[in-house]
Protein backbone atom coordinates (compact mmCIF):
# COMPACT_ATOMS: atom_id res chain seq x y z
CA UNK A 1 -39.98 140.05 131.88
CA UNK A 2 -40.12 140.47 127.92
CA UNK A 3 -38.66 137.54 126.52
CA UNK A 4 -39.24 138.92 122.92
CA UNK A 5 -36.38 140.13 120.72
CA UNK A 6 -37.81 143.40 118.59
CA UNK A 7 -36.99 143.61 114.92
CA UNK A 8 -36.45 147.42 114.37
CA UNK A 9 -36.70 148.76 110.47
CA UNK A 10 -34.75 152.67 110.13
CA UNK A 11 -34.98 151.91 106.31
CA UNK A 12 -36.98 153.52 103.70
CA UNK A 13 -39.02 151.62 101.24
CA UNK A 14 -38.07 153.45 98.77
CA UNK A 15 -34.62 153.80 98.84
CA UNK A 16 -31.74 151.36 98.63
CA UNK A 17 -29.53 153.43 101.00
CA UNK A 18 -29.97 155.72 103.48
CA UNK A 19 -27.36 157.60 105.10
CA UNK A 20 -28.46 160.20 108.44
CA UNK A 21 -26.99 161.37 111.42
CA UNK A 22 -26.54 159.28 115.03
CA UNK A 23 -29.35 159.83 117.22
CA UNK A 24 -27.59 161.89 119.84
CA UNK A 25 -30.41 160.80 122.36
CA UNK A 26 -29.26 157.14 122.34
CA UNK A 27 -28.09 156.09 125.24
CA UNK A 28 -29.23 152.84 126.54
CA UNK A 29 -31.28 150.23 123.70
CA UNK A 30 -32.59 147.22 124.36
CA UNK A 31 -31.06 144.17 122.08
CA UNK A 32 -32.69 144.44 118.51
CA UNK A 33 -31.65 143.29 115.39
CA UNK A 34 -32.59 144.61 111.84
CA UNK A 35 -33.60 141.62 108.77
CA UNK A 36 -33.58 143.68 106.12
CA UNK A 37 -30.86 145.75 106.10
CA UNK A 38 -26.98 146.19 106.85
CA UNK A 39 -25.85 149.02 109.06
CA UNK A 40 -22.58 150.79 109.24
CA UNK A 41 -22.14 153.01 112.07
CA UNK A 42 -19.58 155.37 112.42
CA UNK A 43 -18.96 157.69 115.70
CA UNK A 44 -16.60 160.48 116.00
CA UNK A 45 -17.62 161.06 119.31
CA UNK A 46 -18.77 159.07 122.47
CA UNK A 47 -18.11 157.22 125.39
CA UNK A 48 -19.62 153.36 126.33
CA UNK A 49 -19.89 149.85 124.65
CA UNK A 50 -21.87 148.38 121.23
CA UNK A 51 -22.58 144.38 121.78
CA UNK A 52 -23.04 142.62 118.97
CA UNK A 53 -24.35 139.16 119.13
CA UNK A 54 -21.92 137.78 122.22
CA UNK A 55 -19.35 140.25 121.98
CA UNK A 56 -18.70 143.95 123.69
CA UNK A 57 -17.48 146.63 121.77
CA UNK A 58 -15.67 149.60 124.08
CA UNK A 59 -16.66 152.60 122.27
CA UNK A 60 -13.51 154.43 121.35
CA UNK A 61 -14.35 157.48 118.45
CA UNK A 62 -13.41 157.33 115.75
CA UNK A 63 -14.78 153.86 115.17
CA UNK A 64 -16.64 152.22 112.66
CA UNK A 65 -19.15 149.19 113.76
CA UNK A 66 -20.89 146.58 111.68
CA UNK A 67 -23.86 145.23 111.73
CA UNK A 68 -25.04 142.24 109.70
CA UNK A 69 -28.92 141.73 109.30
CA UNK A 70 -30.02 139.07 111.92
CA UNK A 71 -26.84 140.08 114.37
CA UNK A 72 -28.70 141.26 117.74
CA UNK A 73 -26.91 144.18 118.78
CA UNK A 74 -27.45 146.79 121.68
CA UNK A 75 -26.51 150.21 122.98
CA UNK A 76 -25.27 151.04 126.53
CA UNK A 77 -23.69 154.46 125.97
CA UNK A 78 -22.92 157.53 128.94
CA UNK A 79 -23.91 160.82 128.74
CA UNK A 80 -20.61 162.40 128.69
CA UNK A 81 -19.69 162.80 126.14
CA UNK A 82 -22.54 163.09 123.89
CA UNK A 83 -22.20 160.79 121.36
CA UNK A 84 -21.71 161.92 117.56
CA UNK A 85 -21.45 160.23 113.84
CA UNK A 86 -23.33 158.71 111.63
CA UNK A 87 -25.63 155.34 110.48
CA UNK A 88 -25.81 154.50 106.73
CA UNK A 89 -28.18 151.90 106.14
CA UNK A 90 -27.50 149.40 103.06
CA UNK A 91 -30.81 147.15 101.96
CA UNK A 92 -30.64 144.13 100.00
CA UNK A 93 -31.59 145.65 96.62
CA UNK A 94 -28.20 147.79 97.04
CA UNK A 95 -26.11 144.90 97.15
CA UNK A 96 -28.26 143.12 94.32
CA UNK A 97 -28.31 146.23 92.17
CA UNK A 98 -24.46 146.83 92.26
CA UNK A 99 -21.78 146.51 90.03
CA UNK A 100 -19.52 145.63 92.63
CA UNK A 101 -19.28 141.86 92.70
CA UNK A 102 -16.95 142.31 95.54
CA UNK A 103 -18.82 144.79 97.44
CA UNK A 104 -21.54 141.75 98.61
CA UNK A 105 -18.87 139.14 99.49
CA UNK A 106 -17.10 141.42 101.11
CA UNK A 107 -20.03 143.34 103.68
CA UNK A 108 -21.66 140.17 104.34
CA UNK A 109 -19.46 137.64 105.07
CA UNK A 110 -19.65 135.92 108.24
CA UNK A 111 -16.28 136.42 109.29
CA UNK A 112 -16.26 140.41 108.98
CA UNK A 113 -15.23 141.88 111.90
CA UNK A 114 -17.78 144.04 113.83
CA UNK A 115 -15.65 146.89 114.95
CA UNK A 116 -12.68 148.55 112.98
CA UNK A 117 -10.72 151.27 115.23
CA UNK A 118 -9.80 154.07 113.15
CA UNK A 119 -6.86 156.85 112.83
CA UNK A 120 -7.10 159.94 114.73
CA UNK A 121 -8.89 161.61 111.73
CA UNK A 122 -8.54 165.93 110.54
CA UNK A 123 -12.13 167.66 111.28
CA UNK A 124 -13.45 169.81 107.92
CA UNK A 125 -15.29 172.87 109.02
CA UNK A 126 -15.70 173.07 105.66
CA UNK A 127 -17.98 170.13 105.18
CA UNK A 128 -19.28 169.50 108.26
CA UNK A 129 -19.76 165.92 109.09
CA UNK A 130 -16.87 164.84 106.60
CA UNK A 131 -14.30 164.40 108.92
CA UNK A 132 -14.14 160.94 108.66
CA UNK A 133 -12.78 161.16 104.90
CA UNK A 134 -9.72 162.12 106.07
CA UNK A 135 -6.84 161.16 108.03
CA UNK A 136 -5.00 163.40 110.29
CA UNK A 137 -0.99 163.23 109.16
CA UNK A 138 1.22 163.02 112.17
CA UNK A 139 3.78 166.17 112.60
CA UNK A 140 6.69 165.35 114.39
């Protein structure tokens, strides 16, 4: 049995943020975590759970998950329905080279929840992939 926790990098050296889509493909990861980098994923679409250090996350789209850098997290996610979003990646140097002196206090605090559920959201054909800018508007 492998014992060993992998450290994964998705970042690019030469950016301070990266922003692509969720590999449809994932399905099942084994526990990872990422040291030089903070990850925001957002799904739209999808079925499973997202554990993050000792906690499981039900997957319920929309959602947004966070993930600190050193927080182990794994995937365990079904088939049906395929899941959809995106991952933006946020390095060190982003936080350092902001103007934002919120924006670091605020990501990287411990006590930042790792899930937020979000608002049944209006799809843009328009700009694909946008959807999660804005909210749907109940009509009663």
């Amino acid at each position: 049995m492998n014992t060993k926790l992998s450290i994964k990098d998705k970042s690019d050296n030469s950016l301070f943020m990266k922003a692509s889509a969720f590999r449809k493909n994932t399905r099942k990861t084994e526990p990872h975590k990422h040291n030089s980098y903070f990850e925001i994923i957002y799904l739209s679409a999808g079925k499973g759970y997202h554990f993050i250090d000792n906690k499981t996350y039900e997957v319920h789209p929309p959602v947004l998950f966070f993930v600190r850098k050193e927080q182990v997290h794994h995937w365990d996610l079904t088939a049906d329905p395929e899941p959809e979003g995106f991952v933006v990646i946020l390095k060190k140097t982003f936080f350092e080279q902001s103007l934002d002196g919120e924006l670091k206090s605020l990501l990287l605090q411990p006590g930042l929840s790792a899930s937020i559920a979000m608002k049944k959201m209006i799809h843009s054909n328009e700009y694909p992939g946008t959807d999660f800018i804005r909210y749907a508007k109940r009509k009663d």
